[in-house]
Protein backbone atom coordinates (compact mmCIF):
# COMPACT_ATOMS: atom_id res chain seq x y z
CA UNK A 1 -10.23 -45.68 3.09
CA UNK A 2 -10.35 -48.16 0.39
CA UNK A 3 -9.27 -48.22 -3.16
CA UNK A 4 -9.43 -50.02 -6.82
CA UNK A 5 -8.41 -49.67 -10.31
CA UNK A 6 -9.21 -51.14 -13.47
CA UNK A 7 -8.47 -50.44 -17.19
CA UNK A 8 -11.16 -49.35 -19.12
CA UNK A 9 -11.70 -49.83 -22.68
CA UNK A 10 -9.97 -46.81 -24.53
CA UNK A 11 -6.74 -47.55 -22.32
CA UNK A 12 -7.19 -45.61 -19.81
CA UNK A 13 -6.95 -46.74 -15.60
CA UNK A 14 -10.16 -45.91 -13.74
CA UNK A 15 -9.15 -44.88 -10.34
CA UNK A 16 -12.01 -45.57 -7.58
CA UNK A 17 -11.69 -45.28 -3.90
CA UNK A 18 -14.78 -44.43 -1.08
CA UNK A 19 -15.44 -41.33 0.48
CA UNK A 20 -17.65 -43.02 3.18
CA UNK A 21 -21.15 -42.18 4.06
CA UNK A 22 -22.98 -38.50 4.04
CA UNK A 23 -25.28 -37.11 6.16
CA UNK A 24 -28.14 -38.87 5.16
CA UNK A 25 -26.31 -42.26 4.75
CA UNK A 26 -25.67 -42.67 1.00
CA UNK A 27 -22.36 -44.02 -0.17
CA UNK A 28 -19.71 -41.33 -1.97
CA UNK A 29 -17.18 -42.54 -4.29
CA UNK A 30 -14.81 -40.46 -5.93
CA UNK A 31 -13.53 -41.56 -9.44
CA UNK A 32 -10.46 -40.05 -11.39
CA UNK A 33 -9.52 -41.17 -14.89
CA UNK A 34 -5.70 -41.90 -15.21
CA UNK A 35 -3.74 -42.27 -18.28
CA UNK A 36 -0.21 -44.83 -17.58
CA UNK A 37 0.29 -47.97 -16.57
CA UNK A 38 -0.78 -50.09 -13.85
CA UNK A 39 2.00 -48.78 -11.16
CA UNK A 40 1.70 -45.84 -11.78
CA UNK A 41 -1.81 -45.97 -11.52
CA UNK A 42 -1.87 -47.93 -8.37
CA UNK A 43 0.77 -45.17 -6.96
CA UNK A 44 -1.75 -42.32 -8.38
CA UNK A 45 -4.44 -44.18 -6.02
CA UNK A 46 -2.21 -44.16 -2.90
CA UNK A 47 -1.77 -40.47 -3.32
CA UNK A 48 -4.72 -39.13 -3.75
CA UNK A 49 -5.78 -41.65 -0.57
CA UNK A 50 -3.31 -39.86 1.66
CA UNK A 51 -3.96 -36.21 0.40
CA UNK A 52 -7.54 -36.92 1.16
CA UNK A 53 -7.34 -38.30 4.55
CA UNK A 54 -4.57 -35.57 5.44
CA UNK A 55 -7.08 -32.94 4.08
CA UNK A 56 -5.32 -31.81 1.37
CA UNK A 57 -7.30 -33.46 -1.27
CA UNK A 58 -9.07 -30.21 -3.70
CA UNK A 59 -11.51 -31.43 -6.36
CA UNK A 60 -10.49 -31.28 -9.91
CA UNK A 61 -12.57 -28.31 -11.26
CA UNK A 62 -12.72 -26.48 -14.68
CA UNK A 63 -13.23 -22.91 -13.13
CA UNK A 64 -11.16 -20.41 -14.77
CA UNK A 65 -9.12 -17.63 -13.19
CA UNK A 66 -11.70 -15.08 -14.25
CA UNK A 67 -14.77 -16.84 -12.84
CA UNK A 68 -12.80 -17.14 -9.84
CA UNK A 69 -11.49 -13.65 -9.08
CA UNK A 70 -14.89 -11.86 -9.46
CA UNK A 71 -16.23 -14.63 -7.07
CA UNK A 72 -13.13 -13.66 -4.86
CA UNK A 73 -13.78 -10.30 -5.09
CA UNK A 74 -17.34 -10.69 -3.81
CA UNK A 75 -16.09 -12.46 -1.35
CA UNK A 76 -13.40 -10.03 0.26
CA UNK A 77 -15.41 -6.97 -0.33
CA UNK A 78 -16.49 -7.05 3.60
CA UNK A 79 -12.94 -8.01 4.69
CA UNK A 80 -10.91 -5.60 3.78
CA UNK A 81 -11.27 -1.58 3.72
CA UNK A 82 -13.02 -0.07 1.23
CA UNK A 83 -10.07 1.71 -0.86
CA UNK A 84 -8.45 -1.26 -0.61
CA UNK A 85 -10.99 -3.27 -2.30
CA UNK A 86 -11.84 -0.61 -4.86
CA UNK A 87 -8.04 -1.28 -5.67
CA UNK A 88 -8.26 -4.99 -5.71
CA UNK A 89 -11.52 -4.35 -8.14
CA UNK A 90 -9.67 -2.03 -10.63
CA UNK A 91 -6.41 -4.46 -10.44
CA UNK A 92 -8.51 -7.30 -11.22
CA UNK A 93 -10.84 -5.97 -14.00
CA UNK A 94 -8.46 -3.79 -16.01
CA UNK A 95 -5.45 -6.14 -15.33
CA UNK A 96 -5.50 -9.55 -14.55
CA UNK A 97 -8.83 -10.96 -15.64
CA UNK A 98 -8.01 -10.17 -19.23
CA UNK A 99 -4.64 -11.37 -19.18
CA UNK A 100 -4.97 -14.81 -17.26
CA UNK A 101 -8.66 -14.86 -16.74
CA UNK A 102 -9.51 -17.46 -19.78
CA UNK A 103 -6.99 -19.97 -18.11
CA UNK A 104 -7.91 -22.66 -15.59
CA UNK A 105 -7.83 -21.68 -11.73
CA UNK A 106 -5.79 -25.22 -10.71
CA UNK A 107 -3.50 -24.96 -13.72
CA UNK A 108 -1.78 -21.58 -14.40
CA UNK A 109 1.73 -22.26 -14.06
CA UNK A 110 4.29 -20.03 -12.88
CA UNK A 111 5.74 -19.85 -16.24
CA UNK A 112 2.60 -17.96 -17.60
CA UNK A 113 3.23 -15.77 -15.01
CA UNK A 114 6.25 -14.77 -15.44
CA UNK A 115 5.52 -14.70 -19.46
CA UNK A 116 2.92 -12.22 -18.96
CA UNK A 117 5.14 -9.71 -16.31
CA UNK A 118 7.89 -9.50 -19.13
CA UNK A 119 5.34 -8.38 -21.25
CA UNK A 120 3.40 -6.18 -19.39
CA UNK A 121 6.89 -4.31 -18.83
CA UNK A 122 7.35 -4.13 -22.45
CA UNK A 123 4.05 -2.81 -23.68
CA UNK A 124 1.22 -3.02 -20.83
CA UNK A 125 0.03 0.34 -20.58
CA UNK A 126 -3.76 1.19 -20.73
CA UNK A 127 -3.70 4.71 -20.76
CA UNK A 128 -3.36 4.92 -25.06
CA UNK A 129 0.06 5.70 -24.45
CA UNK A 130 3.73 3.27 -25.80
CA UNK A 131 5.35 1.34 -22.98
CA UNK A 132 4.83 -0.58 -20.40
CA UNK A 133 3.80 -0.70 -16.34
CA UNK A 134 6.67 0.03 -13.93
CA UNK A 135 7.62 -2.31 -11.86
CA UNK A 136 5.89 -1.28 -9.07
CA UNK A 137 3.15 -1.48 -10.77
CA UNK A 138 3.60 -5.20 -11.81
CA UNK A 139 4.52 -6.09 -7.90
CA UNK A 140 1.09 -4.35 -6.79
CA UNK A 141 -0.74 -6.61 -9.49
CA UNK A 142 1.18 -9.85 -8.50
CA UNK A 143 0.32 -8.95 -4.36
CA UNK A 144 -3.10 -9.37 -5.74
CA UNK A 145 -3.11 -12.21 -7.33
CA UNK A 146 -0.76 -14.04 -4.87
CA UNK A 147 -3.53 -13.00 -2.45
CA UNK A 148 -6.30 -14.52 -4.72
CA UNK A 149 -4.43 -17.62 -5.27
CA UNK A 150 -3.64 -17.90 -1.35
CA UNK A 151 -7.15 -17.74 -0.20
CA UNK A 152 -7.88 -20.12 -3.47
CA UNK A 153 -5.89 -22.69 -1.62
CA UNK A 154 -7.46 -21.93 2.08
CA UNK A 155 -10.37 -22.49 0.28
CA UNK A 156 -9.47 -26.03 -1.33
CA UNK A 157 -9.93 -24.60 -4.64
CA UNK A 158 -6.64 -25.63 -6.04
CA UNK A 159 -4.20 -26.91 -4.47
CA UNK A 160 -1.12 -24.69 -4.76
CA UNK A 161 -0.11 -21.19 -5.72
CA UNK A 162 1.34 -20.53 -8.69
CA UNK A 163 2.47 -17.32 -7.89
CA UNK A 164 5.01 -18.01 -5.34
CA UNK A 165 7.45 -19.56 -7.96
CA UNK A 166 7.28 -16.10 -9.86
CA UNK A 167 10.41 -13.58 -9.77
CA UNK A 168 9.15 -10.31 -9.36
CA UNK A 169 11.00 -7.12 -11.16
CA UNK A 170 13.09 -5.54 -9.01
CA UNK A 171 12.08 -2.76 -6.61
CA UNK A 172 12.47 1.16 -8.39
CA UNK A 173 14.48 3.19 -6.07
CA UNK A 174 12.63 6.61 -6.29
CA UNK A 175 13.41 10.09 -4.85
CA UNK A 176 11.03 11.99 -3.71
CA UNK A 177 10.58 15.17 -5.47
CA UNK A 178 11.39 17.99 -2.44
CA UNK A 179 10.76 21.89 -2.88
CA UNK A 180 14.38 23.71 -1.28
CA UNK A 181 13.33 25.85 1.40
CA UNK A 182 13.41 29.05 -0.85
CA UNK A 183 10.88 27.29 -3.58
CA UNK A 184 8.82 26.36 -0.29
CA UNK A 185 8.27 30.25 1.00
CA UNK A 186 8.13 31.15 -2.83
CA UNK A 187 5.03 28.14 -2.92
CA UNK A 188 3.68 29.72 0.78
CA UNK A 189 3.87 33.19 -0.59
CA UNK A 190 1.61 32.34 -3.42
CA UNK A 191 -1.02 30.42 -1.28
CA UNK A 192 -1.37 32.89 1.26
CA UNK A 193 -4.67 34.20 0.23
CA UNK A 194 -6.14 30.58 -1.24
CA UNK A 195 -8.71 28.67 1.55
CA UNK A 196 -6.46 25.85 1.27
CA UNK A 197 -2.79 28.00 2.44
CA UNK A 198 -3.57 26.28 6.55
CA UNK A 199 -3.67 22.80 4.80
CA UNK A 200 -0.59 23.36 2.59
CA UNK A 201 0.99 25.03 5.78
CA UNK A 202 0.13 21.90 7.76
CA UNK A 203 1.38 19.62 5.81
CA UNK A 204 5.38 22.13 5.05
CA UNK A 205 5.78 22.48 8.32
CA UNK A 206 4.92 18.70 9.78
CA UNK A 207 5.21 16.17 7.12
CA UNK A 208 1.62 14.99 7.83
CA UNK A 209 0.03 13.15 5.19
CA UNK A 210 -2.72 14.43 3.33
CA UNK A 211 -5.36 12.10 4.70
CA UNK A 212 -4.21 12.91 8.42
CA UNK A 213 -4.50 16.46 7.60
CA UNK A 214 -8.16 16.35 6.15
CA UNK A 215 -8.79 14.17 9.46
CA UNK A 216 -7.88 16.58 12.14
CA UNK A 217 -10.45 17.66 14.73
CA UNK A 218 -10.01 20.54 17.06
CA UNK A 219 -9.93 18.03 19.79
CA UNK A 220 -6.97 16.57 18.31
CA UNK A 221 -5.30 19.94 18.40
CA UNK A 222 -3.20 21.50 22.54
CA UNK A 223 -2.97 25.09 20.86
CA UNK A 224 -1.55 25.79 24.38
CA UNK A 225 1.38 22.47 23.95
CA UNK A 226 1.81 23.03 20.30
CA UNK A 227 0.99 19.93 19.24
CA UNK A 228 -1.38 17.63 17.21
CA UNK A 229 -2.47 14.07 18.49
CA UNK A 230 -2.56 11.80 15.11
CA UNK A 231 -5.04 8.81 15.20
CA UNK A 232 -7.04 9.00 12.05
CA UNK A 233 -6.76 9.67 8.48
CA UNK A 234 -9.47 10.47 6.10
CA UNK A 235 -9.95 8.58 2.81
CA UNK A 236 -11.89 8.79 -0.36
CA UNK A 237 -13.67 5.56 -2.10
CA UNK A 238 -16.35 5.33 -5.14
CA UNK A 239 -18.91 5.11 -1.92
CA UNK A 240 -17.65 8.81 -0.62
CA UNK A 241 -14.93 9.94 2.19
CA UNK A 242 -14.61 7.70 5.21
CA UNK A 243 -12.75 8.25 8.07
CA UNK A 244 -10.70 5.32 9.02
CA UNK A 245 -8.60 4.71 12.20
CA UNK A 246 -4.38 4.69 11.91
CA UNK A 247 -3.15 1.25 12.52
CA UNK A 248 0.26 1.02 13.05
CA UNK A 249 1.92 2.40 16.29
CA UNK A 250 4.28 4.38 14.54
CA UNK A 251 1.45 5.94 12.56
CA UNK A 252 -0.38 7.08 15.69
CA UNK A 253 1.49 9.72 17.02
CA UNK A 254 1.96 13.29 18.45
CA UNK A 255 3.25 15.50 16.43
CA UNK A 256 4.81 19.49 17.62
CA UNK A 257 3.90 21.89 15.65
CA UNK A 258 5.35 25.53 14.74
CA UNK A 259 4.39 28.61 16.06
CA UNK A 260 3.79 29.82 12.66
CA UNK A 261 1.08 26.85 12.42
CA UNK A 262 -0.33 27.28 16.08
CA UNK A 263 -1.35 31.53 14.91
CA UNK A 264 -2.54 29.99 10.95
CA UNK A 265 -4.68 27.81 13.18
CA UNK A 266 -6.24 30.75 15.52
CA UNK A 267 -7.12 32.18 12.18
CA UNK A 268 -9.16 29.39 10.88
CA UNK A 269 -11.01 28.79 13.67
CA UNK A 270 -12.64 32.47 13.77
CA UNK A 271 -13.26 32.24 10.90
CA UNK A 272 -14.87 29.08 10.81
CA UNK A 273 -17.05 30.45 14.14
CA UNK A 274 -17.72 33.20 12.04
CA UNK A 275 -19.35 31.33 8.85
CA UNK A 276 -21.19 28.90 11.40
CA UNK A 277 -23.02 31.82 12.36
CA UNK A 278 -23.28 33.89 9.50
CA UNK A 279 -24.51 30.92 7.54
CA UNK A 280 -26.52 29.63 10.60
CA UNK A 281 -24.90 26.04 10.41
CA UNK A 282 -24.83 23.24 12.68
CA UNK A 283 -21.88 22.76 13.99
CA UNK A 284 -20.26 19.79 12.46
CA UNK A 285 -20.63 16.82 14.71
CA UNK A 286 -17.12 15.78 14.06
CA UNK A 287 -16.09 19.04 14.77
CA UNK A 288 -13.28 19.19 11.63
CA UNK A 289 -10.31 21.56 11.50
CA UNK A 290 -9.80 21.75 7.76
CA UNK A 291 -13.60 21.95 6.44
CA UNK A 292 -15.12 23.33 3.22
CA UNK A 293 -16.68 26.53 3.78
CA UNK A 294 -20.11 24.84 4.69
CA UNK A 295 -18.61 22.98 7.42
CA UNK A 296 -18.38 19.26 5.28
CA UNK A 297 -15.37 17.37 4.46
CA UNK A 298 -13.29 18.29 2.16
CA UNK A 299 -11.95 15.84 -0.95
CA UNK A 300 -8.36 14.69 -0.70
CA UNK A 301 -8.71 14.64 -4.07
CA UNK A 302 -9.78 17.86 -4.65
CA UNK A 303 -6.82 19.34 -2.21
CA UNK A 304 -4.45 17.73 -4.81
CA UNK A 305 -5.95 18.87 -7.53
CA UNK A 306 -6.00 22.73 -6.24
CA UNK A 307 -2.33 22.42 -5.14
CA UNK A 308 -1.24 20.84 -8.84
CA UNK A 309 -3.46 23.93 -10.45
CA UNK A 310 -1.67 26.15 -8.10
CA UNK A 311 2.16 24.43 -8.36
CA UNK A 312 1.83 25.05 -12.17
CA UNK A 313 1.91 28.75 -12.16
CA UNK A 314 5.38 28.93 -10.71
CA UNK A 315 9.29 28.64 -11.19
CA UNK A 316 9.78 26.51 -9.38
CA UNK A 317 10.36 22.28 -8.83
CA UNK A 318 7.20 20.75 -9.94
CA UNK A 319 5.78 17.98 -7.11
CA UNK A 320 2.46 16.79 -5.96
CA UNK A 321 0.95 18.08 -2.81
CA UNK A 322 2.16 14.55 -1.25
CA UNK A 323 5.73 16.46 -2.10
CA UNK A 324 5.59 18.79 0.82
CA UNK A 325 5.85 15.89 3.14
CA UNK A 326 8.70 15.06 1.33
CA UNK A 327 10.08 18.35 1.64
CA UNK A 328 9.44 18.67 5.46
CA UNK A 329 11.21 15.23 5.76
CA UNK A 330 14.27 16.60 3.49
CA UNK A 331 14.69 19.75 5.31
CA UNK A 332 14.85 18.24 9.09
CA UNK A 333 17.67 15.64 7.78
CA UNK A 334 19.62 18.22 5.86
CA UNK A 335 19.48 20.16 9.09
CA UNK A 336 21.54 17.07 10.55
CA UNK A 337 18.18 16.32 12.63
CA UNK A 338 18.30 12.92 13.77
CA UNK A 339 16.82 10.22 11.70
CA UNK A 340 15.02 8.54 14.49
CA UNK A 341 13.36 12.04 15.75
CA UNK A 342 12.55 12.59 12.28
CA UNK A 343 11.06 9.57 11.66
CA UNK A 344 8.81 9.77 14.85
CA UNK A 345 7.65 12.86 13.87
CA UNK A 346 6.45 11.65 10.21
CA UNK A 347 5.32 8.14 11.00
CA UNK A 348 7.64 6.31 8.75
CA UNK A 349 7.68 2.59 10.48
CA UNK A 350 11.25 2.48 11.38
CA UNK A 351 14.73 4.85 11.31
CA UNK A 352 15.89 2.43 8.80
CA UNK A 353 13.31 3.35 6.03
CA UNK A 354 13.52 7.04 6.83
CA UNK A 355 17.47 6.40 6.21
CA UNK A 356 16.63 4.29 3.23
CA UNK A 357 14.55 6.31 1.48
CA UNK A 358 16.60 9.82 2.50
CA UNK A 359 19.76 9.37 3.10
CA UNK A 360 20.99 11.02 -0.65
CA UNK A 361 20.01 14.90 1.36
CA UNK A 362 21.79 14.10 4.51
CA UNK A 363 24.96 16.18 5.08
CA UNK A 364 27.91 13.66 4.27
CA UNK A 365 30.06 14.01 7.32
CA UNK A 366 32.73 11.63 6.21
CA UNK A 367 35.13 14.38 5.87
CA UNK A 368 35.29 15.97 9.51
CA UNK A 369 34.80 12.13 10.83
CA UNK A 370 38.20 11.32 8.68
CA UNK A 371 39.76 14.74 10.32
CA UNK A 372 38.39 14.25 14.31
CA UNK A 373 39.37 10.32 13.98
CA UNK A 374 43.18 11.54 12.54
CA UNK A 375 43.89 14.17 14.75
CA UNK A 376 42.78 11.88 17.94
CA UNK A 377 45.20 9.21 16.70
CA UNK A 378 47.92 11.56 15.99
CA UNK A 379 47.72 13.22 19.69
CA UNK A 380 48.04 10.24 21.42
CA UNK A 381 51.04 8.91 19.30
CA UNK A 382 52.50 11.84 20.27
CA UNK A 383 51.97 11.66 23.63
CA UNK A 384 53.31 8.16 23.56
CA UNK A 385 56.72 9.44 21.77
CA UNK A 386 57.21 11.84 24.50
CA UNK A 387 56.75 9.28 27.35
């Protein structure tokens, strides 16, 4: 590939080098205007030269960070799951396209970045309310935008990413918010007669997740074993509810249940027989454990929102219905069950972020380990002496 330069009137070097021939045999040149002088201009030529021919030339372009993301996010709508992208959309819209989206695509700097985080911690709330986003929050908006910018350079739209020179706040350790297992039965006692008791039940006595609950079909369910085979979860989007498949291994999994849960389940199937015919309903192709009373799925939302209605009332710790899994979870370890069994049974990826996340309820054990280890030692000194 071939290359000249020459100075132009106001000063300037006028960098020119040949792109070859297109399709239908017309010449392409490329020309960049470069401010210096002449070695450093010739230099500038050799560069872009070899980032061309290596492929890693991207066209100088004016498009803004706005213009881009809403292009991106037409882009990945069909690539990723739906309540992701709804996620990506709100991120984008409510977030980052009014705080970088007047900038240029190919030169937000790292420094902007980082400029805008520290004040989004400060003051970035949208909800009316003083303070700022968490930073959780802030990491969740940067995974999007480091995502944005990394397809931006697949792409050739610019030719780096901005984003990975950013520090990121660090992580908040949270505990999960766990009833004791006397505000559990107290909880239990005051569901019993509410449609959605088997679905609280369900989810106190197995640490499912709320999504994996709503997804359960008889067929999933060995009344005779005990035992529930986990391979979906439902989930709800702007479109509506969608059933999506589990994708990790440790997410697929079979889970024992209580008797407690095996009779609660007896129960809700007659009665579900008994509205199918009383209401002279199709049986629902799917076949669903935990159904509205007309046989359709029911809202994870909703579920939520009935348990939060229902927590309220009492005396008791106040948590989300996502808490019961946390209780279950608390419960096992505080019984000195083992973290690996537990963390089987819940899904969690590995042992290590079951211990990571719980080890604050786990019996500390340091005391009778200090005794055992002492007592050993001193036994066998003893029987040394006496040799």
């Amino acid at each position: 590939m071939k290359g000249s330069v020459t100075k132009t009137g106001d000063g300037r070097w006028r960098l020119v080098f040949d792109l070859g021939r297109d399709v239908s045999g017309k010449r392409q040149q490329k020309v960049v205007r470069f401010r210096g002088n002449k070695k450093d201009a010739e230099r500038k030529m050799r560069d872009l030269i070899n980032e061309y021919q290596s492929e890693g030339y991207v066209e100088p372009s004016k498009v803004t960070v706005g213009v881009y993301l809403t292009e991106w996010l037409g882009i990945v709508k069909d690539l990723v799951a739906p309540k992701t992208w709804q996620e990506y959309e709100v991120i984008c819209r409510v977030h980052l396209i009014p705080n970088f989206g007047s900038q240029c695509l190919q030169k937000l700097q790292p420094m902007d970045i980082q400029s805008t985080y520290g004040q989004l911690l400060k003051d970035g709330r949208q909800d009316g309310k003083k303070g700022g986003l968490s930073p959780k929050t802030i990491r969740n908006h940067h995974g999007v935008l480091s995502k944005a910018y990394s397809d931006a350079v697949k792409w050739r739209k610019t030719s780096w990413n901005p984003t990975e020179a950013v520090e990121l706040p660090k992580r908040e350790e949270t505990v999960p918010e766990a009833l004791t297992k006397e505000e559990l039965v107290i909880l239990l006692s005051a569901a019993k007669d509410r449609a959605l008791y088997p679905t609280y039940l369900m989810a106190a006595t197995t640490g499912m997740r709320r999504g994996e609950i709503l997804a359960l079909r008889w067929s999933d369910i060995d009344m005779e074993a005990g035992s529930v085979q986990l391979t979906r979860s439902l989930e709800e989007t702007r479109e509506g509810l969608r059933i999506k498949d589990l994708k990790t291994r440790g997410s697929k999994r079979n889970v024992k249940i209580p008797s407690v849960m095996i009779s609660e389940l007896a129960k809700v199937r007659a009665k579900q027989s008994e509205m199918i015919l009383a209401l002279n309903l199709d049986r629902n192709g799917e076949d669903m454990v935990f159904t509205n009373f007309d046989g359709t799925m029911r809202k994870p939302s909703l579920v939520s929102a009935e348990f939060s209605k229902l927590i309220k009332k009492l005396d008791i710790t106040q948590t989300s219905f996502h808490g019961l899994r946390h209780s279950h979870i608390s419960h096992l370890l505080a019984d000195g069950q083992p973290v690996k069994t537990v963390s089987v049974r819940v899904g969690h990826a590995n042992a290590a972020m079951t211990l990571n996340r719980y080890a604050h309820v786990m019996p500390d054990s340091q005391e009778q380990l200090a005794d055992d280890y002492g007592n050993e030692l001193e036994r066998l000194m003893e029987q040394s002496e006496n040799r």
